[in-house]
C-alpha atoms as a PDB file:
ATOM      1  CA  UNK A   1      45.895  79.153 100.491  1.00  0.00           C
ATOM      2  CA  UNK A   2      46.723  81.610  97.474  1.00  0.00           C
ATOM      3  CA  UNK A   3      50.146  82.370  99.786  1.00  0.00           C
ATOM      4  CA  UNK A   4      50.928  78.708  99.524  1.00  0.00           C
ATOM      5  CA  UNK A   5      50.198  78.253  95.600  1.00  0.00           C
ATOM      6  CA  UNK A   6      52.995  81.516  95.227  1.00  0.00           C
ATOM      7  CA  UNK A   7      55.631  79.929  97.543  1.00  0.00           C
ATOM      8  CA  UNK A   8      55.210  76.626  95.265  1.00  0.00           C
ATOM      9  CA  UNK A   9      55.545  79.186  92.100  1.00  0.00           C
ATOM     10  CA  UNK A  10      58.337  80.529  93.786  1.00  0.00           C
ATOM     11  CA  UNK A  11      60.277  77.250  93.967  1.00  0.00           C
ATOM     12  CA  UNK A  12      59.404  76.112  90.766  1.00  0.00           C
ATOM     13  CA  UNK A  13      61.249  79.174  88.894  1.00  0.00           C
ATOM     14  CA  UNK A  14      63.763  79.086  91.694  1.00  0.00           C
ATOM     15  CA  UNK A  15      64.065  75.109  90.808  1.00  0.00           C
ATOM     16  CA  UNK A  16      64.309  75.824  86.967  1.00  0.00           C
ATOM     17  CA  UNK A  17      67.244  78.700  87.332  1.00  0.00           C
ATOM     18  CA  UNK A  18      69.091  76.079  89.893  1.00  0.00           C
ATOM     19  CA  UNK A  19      68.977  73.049  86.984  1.00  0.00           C
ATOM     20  CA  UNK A  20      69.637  76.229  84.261  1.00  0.00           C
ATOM     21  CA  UNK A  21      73.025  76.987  86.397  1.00  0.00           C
ATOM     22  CA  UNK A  22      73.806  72.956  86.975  1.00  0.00           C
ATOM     23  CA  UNK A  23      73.902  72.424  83.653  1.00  0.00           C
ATOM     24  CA  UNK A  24      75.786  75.612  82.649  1.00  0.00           C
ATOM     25  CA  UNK A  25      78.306  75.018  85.208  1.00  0.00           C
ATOM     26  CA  UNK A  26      78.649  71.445  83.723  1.00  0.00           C
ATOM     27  CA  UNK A  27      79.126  72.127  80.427  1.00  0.00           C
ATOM     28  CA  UNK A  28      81.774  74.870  81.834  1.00  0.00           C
ATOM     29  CA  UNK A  29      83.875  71.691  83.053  1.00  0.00           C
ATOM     30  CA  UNK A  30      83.891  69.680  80.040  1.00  0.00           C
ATOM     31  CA  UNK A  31      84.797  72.884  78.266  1.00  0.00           C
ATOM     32  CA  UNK A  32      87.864  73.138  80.606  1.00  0.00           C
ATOM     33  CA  UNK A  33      88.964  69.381  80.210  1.00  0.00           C
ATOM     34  CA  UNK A  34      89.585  69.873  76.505  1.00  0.00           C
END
């Protein structure tokens, strides 16, 4: 059961550097189209 809970963890931080990245990458483009 602990193994599970640290895979969720896992995803979770994964999850939050993925929408960190997203939004990066978006506010890259508008940059760009200036």
């Amino acid at each position: 059961m602990p193994d599970f809970n640290i895979k969720k963890m896992m995803i979770l931080i994964k999850y939050k550097h993925y929408n960190e990245f997203l939004r990066g990458m978006f506010e890259y483009a508008i940059y760009e189209n200036k």
